[in-house]
Protein backbone atom coordinates (compact mmCIF):
# COMPACT_ATOMS: atom_id res chain seq x y z
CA UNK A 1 3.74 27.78 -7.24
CA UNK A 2 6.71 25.38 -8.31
CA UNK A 3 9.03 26.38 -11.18
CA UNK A 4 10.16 23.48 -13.03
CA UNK A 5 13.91 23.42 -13.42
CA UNK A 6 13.74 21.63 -17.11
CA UNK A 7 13.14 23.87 -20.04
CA UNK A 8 11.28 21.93 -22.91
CA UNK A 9 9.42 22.87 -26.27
CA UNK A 10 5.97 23.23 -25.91
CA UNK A 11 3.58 20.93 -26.85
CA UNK A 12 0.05 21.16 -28.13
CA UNK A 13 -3.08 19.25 -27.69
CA UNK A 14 -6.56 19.60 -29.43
CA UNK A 15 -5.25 23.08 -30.65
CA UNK A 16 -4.90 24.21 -27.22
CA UNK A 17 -0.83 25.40 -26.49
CA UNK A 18 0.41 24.18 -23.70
CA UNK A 19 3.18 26.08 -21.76
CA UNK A 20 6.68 24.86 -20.59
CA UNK A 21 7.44 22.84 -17.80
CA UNK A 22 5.34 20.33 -16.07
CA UNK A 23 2.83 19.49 -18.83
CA UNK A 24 5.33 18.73 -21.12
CA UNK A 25 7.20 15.98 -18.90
CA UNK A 26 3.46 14.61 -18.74
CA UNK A 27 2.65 14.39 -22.39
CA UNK A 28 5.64 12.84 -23.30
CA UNK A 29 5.26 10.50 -20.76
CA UNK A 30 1.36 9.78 -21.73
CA UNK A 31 2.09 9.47 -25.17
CA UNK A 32 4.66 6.47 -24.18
CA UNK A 33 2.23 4.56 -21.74
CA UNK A 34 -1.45 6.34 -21.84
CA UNK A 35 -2.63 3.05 -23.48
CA UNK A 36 -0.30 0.53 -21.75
CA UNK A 37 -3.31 -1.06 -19.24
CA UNK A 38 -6.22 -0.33 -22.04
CA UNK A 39 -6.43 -3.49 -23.14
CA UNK A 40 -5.95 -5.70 -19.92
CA UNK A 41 -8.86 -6.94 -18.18
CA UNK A 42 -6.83 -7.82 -14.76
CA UNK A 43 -8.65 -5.93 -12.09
CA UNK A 44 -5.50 -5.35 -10.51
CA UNK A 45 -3.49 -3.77 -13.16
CA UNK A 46 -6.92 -1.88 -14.05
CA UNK A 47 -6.56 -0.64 -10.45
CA UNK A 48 -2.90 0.13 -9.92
CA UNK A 49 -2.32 1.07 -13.82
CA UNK A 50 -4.98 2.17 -15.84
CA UNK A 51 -6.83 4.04 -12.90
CA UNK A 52 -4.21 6.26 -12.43
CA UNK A 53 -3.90 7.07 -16.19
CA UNK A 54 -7.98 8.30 -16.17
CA UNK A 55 -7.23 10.39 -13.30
CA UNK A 56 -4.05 11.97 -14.53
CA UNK A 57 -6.42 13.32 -17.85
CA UNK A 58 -8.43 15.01 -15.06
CA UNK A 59 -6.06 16.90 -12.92
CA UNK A 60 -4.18 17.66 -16.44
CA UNK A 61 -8.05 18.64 -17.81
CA UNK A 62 -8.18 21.02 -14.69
CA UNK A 63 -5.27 22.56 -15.40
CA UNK A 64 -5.77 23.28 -18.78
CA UNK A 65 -9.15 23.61 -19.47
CA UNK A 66 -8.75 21.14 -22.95
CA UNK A 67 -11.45 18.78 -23.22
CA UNK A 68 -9.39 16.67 -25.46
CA UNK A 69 -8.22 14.86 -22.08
CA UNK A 70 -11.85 14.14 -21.03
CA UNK A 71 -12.03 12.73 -24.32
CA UNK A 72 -9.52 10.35 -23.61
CA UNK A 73 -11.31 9.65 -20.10
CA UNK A 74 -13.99 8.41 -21.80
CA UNK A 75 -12.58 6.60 -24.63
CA UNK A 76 -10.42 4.83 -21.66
CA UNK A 77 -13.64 4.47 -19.85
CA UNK A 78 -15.42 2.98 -22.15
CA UNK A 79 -12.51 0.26 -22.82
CA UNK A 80 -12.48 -0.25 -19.20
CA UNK A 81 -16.00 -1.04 -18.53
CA UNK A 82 -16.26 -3.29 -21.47
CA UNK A 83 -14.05 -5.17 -19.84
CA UNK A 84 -16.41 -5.63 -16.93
CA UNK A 85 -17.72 -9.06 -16.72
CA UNK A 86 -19.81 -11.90 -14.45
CA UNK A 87 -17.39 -14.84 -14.22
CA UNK A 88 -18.97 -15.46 -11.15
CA UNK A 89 -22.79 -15.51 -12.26
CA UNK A 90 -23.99 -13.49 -9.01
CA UNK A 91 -25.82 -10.99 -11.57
CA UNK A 92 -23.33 -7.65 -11.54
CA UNK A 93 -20.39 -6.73 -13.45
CA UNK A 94 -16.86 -6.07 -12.58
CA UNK A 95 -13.30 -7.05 -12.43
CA UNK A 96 -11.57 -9.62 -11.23
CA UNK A 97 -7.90 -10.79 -10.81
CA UNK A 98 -6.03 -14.07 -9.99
CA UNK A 99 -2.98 -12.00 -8.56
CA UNK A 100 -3.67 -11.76 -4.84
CA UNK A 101 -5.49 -14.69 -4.29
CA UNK A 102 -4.10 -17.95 -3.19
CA UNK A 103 -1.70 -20.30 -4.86
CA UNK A 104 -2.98 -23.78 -4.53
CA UNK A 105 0.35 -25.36 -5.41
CA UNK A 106 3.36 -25.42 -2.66
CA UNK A 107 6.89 -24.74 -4.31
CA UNK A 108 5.49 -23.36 -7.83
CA UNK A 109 9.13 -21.80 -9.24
CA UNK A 110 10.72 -24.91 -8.07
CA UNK A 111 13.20 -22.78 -5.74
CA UNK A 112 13.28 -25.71 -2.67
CA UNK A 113 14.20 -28.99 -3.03
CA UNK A 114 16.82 -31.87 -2.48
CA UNK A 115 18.97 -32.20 -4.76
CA UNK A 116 17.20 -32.34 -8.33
CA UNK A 117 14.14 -32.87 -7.25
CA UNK A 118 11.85 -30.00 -6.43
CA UNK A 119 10.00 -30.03 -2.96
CA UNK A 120 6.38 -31.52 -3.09
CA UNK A 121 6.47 -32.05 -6.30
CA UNK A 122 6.61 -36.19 -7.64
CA UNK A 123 8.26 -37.63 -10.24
CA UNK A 124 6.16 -39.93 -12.21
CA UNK A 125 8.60 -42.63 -14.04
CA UNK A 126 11.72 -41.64 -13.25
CA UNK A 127 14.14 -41.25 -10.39
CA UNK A 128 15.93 -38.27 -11.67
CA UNK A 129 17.47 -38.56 -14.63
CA UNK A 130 15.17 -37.24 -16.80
CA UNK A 131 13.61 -34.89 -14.58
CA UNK A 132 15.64 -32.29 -12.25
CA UNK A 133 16.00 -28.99 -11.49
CA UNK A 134 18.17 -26.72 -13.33
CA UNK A 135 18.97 -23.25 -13.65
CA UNK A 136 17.87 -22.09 -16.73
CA UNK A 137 15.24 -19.51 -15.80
CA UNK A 138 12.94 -17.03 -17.44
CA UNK A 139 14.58 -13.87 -16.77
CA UNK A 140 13.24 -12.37 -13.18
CA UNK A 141 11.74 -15.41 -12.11
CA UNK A 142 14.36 -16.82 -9.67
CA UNK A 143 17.03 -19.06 -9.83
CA UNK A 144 15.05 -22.38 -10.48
CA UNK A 145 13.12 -24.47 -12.90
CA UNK A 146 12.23 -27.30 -13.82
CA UNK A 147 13.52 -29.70 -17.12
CA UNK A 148 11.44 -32.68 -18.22
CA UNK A 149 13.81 -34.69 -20.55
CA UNK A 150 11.98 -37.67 -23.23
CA UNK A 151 13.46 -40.94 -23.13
CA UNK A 152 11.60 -42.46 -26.27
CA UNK A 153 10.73 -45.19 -24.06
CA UNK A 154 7.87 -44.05 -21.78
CA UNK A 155 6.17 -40.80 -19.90
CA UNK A 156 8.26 -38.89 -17.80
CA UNK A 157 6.20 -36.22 -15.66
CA UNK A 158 6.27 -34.27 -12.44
CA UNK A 159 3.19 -33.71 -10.65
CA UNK A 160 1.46 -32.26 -7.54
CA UNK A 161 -2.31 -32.38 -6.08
CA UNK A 162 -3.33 -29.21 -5.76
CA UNK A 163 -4.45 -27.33 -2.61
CA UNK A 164 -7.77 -29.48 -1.07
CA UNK A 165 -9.07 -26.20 -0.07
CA UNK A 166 -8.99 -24.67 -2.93
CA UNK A 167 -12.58 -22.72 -3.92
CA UNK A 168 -14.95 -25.30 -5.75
CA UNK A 169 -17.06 -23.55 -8.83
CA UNK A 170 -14.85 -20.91 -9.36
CA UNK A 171 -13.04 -19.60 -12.34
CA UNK A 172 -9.03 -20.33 -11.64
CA UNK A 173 -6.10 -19.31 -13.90
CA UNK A 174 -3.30 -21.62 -14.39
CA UNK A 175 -0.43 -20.16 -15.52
CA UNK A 176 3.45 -20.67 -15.70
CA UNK A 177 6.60 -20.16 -17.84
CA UNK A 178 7.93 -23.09 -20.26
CA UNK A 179 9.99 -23.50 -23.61
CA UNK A 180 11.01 -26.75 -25.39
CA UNK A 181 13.86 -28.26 -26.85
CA UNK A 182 13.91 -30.76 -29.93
CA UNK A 183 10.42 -32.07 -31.54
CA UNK A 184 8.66 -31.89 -28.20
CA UNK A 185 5.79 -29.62 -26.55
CA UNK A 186 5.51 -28.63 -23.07
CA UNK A 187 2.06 -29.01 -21.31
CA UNK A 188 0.84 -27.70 -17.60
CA UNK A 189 -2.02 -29.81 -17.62
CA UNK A 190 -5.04 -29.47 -14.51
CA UNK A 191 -6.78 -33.52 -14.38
CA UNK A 192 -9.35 -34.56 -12.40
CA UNK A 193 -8.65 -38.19 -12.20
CA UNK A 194 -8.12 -38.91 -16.17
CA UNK A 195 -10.25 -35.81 -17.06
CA UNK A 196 -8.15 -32.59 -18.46
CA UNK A 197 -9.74 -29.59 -16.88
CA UNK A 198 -7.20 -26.90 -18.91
CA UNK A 199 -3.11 -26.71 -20.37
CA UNK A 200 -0.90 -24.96 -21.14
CA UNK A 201 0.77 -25.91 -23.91
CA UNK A 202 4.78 -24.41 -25.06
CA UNK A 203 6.45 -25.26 -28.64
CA UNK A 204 9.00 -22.24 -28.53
CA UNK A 205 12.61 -22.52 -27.71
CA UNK A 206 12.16 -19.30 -25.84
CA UNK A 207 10.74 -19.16 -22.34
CA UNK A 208 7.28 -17.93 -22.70
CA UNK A 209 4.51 -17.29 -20.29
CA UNK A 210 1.03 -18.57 -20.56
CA UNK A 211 -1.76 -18.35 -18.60
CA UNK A 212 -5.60 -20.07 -19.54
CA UNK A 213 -9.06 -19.90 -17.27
CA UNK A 214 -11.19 -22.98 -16.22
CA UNK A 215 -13.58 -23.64 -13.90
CA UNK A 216 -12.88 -26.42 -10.77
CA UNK A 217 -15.20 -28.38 -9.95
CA UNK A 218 -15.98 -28.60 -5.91
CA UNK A 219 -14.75 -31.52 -3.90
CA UNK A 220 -12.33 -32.91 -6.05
CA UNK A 221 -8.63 -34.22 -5.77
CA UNK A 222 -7.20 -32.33 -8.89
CA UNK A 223 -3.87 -32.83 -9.87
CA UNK A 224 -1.45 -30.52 -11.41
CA UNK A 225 1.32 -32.26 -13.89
CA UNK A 226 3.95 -31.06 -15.91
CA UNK A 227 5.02 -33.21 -19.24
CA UNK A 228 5.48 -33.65 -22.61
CA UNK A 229 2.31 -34.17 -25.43
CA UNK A 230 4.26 -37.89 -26.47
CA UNK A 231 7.30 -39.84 -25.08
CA UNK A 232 7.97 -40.98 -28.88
CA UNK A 233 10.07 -38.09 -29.94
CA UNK A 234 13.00 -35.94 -28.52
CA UNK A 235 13.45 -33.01 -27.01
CA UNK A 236 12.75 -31.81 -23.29
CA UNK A 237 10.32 -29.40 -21.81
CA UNK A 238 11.33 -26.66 -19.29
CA UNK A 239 8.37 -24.74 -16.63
CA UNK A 240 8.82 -22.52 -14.04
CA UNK A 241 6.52 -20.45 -12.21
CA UNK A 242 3.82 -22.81 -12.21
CA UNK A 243 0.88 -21.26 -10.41
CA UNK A 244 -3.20 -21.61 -9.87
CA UNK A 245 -4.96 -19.11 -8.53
CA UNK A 246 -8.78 -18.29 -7.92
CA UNK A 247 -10.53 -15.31 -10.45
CA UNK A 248 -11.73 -13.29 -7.57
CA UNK A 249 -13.20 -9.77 -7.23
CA UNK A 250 -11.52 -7.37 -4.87
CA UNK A 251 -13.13 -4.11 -3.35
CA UNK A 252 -9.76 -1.86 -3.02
CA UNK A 253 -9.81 -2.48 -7.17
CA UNK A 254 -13.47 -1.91 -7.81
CA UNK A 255 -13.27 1.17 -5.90
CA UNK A 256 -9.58 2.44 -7.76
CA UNK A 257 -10.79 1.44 -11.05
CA UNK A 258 -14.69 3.43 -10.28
CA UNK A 259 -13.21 6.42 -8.74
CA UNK A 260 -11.91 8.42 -11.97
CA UNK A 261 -15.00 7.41 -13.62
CA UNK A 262 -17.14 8.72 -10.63
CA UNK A 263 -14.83 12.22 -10.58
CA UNK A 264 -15.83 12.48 -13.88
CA UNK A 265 -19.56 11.94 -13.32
CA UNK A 266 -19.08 14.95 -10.48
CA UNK A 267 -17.30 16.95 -12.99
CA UNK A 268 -19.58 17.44 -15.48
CA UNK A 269 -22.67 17.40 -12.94
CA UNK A 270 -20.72 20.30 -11.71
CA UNK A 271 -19.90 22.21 -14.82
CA UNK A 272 -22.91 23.41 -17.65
CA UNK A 273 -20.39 23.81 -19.92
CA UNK A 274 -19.66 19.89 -20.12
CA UNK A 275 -23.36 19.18 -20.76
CA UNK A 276 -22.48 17.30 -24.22
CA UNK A 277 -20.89 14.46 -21.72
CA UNK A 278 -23.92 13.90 -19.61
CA UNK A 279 -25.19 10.94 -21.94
CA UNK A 280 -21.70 9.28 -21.00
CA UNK A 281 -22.23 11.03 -17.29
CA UNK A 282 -25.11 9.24 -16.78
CA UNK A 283 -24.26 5.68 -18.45
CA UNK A 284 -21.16 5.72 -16.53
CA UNK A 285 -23.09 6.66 -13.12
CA UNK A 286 -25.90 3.78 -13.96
CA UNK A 287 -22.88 1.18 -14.09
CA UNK A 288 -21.37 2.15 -10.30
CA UNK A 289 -24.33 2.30 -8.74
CA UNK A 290 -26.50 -0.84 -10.35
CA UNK A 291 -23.22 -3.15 -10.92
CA UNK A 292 -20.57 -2.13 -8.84
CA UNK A 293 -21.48 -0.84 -5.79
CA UNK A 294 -24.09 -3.28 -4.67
CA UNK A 295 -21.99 -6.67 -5.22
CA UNK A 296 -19.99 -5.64 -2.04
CA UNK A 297 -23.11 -6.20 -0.30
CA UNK A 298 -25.75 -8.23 -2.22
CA UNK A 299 -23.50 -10.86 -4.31
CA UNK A 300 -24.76 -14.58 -3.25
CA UNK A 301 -21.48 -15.11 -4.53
CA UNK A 302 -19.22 -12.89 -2.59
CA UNK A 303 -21.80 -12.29 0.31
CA UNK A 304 -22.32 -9.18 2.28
CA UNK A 305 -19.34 -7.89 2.99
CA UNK A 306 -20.74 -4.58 5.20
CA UNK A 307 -20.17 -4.85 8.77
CA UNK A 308 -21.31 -1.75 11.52
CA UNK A 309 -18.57 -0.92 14.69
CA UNK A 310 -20.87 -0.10 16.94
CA UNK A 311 -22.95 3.13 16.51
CA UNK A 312 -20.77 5.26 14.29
CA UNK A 313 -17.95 3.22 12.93
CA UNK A 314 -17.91 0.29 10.26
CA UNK A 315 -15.70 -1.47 7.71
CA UNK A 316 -16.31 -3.76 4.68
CA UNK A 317 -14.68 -6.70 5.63
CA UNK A 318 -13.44 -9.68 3.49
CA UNK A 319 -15.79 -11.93 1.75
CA UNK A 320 -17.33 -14.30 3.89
CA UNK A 321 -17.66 -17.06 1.10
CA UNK A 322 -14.26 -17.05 -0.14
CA UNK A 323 -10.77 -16.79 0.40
CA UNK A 324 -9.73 -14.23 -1.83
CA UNK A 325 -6.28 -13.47 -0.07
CA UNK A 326 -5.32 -16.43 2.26
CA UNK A 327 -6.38 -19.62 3.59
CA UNK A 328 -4.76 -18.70 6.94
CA UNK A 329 -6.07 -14.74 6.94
CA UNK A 330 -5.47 -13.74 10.29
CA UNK A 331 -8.24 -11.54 10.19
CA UNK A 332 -11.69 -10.52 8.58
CA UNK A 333 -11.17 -6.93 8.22
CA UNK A 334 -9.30 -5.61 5.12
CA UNK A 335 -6.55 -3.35 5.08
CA UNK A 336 -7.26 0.25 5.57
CA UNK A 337 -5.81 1.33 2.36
CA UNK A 338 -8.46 -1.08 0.39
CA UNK A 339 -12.24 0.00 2.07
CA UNK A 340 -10.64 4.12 2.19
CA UNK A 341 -10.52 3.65 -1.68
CA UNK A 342 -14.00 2.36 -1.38
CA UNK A 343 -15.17 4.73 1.01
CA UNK A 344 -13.46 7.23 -1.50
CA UNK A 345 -15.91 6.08 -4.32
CA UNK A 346 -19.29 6.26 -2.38
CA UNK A 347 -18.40 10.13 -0.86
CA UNK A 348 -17.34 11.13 -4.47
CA UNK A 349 -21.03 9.45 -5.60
CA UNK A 350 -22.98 10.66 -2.97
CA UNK A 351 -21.81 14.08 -4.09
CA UNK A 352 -24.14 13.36 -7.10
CA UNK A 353 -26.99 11.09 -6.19
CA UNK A 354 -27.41 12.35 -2.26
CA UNK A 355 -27.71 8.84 -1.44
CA UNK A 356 -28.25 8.79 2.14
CA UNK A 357 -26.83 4.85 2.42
CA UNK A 358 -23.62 6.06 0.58
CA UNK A 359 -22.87 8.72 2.99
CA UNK A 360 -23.60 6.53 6.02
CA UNK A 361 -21.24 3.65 4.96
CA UNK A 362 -18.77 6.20 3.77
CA UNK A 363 -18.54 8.56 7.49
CA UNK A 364 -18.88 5.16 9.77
CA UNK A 365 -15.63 4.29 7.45
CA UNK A 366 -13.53 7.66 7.85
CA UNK A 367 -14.70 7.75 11.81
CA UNK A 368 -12.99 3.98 11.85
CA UNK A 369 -9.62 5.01 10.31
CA UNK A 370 -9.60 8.46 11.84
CA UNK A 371 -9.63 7.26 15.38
CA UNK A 372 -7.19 4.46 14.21
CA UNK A 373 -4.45 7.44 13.47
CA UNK A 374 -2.12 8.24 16.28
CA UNK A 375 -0.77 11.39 16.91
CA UNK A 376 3.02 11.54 17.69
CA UNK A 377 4.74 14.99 17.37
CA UNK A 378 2.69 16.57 15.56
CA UNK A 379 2.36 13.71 12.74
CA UNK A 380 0.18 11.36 12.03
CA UNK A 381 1.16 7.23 12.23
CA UNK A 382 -1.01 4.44 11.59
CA UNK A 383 -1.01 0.94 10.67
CA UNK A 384 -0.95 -1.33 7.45
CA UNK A 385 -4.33 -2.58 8.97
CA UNK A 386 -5.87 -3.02 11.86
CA UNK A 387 -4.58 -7.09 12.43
CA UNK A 388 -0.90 -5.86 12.24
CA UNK A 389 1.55 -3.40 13.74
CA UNK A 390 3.26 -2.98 10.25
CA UNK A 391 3.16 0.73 9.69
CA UNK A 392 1.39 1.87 6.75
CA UNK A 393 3.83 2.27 3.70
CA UNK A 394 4.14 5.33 1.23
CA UNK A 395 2.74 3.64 -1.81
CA UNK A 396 -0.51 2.50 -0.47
CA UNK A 397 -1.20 5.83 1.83
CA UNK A 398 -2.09 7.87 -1.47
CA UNK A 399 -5.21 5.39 -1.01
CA UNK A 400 -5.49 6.76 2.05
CA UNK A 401 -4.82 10.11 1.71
CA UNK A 402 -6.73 10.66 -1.05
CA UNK A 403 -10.38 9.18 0.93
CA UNK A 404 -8.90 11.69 3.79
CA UNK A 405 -8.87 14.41 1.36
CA UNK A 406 -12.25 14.07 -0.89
CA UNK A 407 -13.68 13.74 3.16
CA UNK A 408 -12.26 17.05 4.11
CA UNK A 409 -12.90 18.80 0.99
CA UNK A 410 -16.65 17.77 1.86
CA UNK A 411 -16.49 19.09 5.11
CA UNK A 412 -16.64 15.72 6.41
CA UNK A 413 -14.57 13.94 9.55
CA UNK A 414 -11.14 15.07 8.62
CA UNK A 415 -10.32 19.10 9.28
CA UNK A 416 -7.51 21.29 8.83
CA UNK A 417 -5.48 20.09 12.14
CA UNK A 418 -5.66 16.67 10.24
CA UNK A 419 -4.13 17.63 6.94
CA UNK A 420 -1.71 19.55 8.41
CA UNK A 421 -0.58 16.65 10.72
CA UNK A 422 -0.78 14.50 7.62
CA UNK A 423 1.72 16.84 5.89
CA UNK A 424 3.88 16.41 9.16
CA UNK A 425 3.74 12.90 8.67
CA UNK A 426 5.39 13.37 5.09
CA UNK A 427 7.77 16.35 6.37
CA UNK A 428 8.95 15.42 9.97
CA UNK A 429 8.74 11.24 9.20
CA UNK A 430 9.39 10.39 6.32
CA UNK A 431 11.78 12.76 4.66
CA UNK A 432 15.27 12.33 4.86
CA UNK A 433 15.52 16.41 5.52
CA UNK A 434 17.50 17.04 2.21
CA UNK A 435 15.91 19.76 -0.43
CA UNK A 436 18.53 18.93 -2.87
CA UNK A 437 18.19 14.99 -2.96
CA UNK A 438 14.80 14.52 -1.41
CA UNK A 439 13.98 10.97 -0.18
CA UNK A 440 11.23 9.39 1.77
CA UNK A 441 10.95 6.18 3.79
CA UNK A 442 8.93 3.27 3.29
CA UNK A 443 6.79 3.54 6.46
CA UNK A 444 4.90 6.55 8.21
CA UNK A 445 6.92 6.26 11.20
CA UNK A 446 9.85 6.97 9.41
CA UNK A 447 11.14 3.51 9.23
CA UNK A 448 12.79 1.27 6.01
CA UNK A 449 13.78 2.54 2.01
CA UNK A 450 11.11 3.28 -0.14
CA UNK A 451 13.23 2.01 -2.91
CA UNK A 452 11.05 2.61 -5.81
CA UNK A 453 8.52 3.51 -4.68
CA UNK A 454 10.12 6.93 -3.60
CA UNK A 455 8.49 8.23 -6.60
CA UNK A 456 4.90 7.08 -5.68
CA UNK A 457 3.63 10.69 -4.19
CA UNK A 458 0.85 11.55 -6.24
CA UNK A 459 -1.72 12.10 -3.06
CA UNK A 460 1.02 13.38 -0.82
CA UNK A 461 1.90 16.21 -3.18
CA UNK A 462 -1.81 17.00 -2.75
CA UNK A 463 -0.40 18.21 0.77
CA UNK A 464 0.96 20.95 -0.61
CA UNK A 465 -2.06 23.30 0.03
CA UNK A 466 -1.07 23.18 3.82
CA UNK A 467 2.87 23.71 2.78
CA UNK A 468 4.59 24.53 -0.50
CA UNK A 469 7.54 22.83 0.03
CA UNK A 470 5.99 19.13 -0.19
CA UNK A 471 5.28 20.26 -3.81
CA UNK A 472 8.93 21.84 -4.29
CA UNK A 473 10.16 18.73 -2.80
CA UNK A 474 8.18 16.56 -5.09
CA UNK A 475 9.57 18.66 -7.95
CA UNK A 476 13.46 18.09 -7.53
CA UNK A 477 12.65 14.46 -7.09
CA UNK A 478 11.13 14.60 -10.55
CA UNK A 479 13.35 17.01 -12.14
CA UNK A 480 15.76 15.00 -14.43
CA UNK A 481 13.76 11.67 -13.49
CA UNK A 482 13.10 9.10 -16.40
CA UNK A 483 9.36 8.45 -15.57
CA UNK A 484 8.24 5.15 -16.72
CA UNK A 485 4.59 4.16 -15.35
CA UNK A 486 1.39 5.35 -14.65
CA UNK A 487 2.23 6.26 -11.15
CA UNK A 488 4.91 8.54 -11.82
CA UNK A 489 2.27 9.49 -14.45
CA UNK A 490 -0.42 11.10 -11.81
CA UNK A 491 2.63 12.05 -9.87
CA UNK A 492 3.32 14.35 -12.98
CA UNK A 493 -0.08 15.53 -13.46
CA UNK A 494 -0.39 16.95 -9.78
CA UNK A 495 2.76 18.86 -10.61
CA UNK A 496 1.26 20.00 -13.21
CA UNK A 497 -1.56 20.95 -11.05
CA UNK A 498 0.63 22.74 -8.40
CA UNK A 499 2.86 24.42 -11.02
């Protein structure tokens, strides 16, 4: 059991008192951020934010045995899969992001050029004196942008044609940074020939970002420009960060964003006491299984994304309709860290509905990763993905560490001689061998700084069933550490757990 080295005033929640230590660093910290992803509909800050936040209220839950923080589960739930949508028309819900996929313009923060003028982009009636680079930026943007000065006397405008192989009929979001000067407004505008597609328009004196959503039509030589609403007054207009990006789906967040929502399903299945949450049980499970678990596999828009290895492996791989990552992907297959969270989902389903297909996909997916893992000294190493020798890093292996754990703790692929090597990896790897100023490196095998992500440990600490000192370790990282997101969040509800 860990002892937590900061004495604090107990708090209480739904009349329930909670004791010192731990649970305290975690409700001050909830009360701070609990709602800071709530009302975004981003699939990727759903999935690397707000995820984390359900599943903290269920460790914490656990712990405590206060069903106020299954309340909040499923009054975050319910925000969440409001949020669901079907930008895409292929007939099931979800989320979707612009964040990963591909930027269709070259240069977009301005950062290259010669001179004034920013790489691939054109000036359109001038030859640089109303038009340059300069280096008044948005703060952590980069050291460029871009100022569009009005003469009076005619347009001035930069502009670029964006990306020919961009994805036709699909949702993109243009976005970007920009501020004014004087009497004039900004605009990003997206044309097709003469016809405006979306802006972006800016009338502050402040940098602000915008972003807006619009649909491209296929086949088409769109242009991106930057400019001002009307040459006839003064004032210039500043952008940076100019960007366009496909609204795509991605498994890894489907699967991050399901599985708190499908632990909860399991958890009151599990427990007779809980039976006033089986009408949200049951709405909840109805979602996953009609809306998000068969659009990896029966979308006409995304396609089937299922593929077997032979007799007893397989992998979802990427879509094979779209580029939702790159237009130069060097491979088909996904990252390991993004199907494990999947495969994560359909065990922690299957533990309700029995599915048979759920189990299958989810074992031929373990088998594939397991027998990617390479022992060396008694640790495990593995790659980023299977297209790379990049090692895996510390942040995304709580993906896969926590697939490797729901499969042991189902008796499933993964034993005890795995775990413990898995702890090894953390232990004889990865830590710098310090118990006063624990650190850990960026990469299984013990290579690069984790930098920030030093605090990301919520599945490792999980660990500490095959050795205590992972959690102690874990605990004088966090002990007189100013949390500030929602993975130092879960981080603080598995100390809570371990405590």
């Amino acid at each position: 059991m860990l002892t937590h080295l900061v004495t604090a005033v107990a708090l209480a929640l739904g009349g329930v008192q909670a004791a010192p230590g731990w649970l305290d660093d975690y409700q001050a910290l909830e009360a701070q951020i609990g709602e800071r992803h709530l009302a975004d509909k981003s699939s990727a800050n759903l999935a690397w934010g707000e995820s984390y936040v359900m599943r903290s209220y269920l460790d914490v839950y656990r712990k405590t045995g206060d069903t106020a923080w299954l309340d909040k589960l499923t009054a975050h739930a319910d925000t969440v899969i409001a949020h669901a949508d079907d930008i895409d028309g292929d007939g099931f819900l979800g989320w979707s992001t612009a964040r990963y996929s591909p930027v269709e313009l070259l240069n977009p923060s301005f950062e290259s050029g010669t001179g004034s003028l920013p790489a691939d982009w054109t000036r359109f009636q001038d030859s640089g004196t109303h038009i340059y680079r300069t280096t008044d930026v948005p703060a952590g943007t980069g050291t460029r942008s871009v100022r569009v000065v009005s003469d009076l006397t005619r347009w001035k405008k930069l502009r670029q044609p964006v990306n020919s192989a961009y994805e036709g009929g699909t949702r993109h979001v243009l976005r970007g940074w920009g501020k004014r000067t004087g009497s004039v407004t900004g605009r990003v505008v997206l044309r097709d020939g003469s016809t405006t597609l979306c802006m972006l328009e800016y009338t502050t004196s402040t940098w602000t970002y915008k972003e807006t959503t619009c649909l491209l039509p296929a086949g088409r030589s769109l242009e991106v420009w930057l400019e001002h609403n009307t040459y006839t007054v003064s004032g210039s207009a500043y952008f940076d960060d100019v960007k366009l990006s496909g609204l795509f789906p991605y498994i890894v967040h489907d699967a991050m964003i399901g599985i708190p929502i499908a632990e909860f399903i399991r958890l009151v299945a599990q427990t007779p006491d809980l039976s006033a949450y089986a009408a949200k049980a049951t709405s909840y499970r109805a979602f996953l299984e009609q809306e998000i678990v068969p659009r990896w596999e029966s979308s006409p828009y995304i396609g089937n994304t299922w593929r077997p290895i032979g007799t007893t492996e397989g992998t979802y791989v990427q879509s094979p309709n779209l580029d939702t990552f790159s237009h130069t992907r060097p491979s088909s297959e996904q990252p390991y860290n993004m199907v494990l969270g999947f495969a994560n989902l359909l065990m922690v389903l299957h533990s309700v509905n029995g599915d048979p297909a759920y189990l299958d996909r989810a074992l031929r997916i373990a088998r594939w990763a397991r027998n990617d893992l390479v022992g060396s000294g008694g640790a495990y190493i593995w790659n980023y993905a299977t297209y790379t020798t990049t090692k895996e890093d510390l942040s995304h292996a709580n993906v896969d560490l926590s697939a490797f754990l729901e499969f042991y703790r189902q008796g499933q692929v993964f034993t005890t001689a795995d775990m413990i090597a898995l702890k090894n990896t953390l232990k004889s790897k990865m830590w710098n061998g310090s118990t006063t100023a624990p650190a850990f490196s960026l990469r299984v095998d013990g290579s690069g700084s984790a930098g920030v992500t030093d605090y990301f440990l919520h599945s490792w600490l999980e660990l500490t069933e095959w050795d205590p000192q992972v959690g102690a370790l874990v605990a004088t990282k966090y002990t007189g550490f100013a949390p500030d997101n929602s993975a130092h969040l879960i981080t603080l509800a598995r100390l809570v757990k371990w405590e």
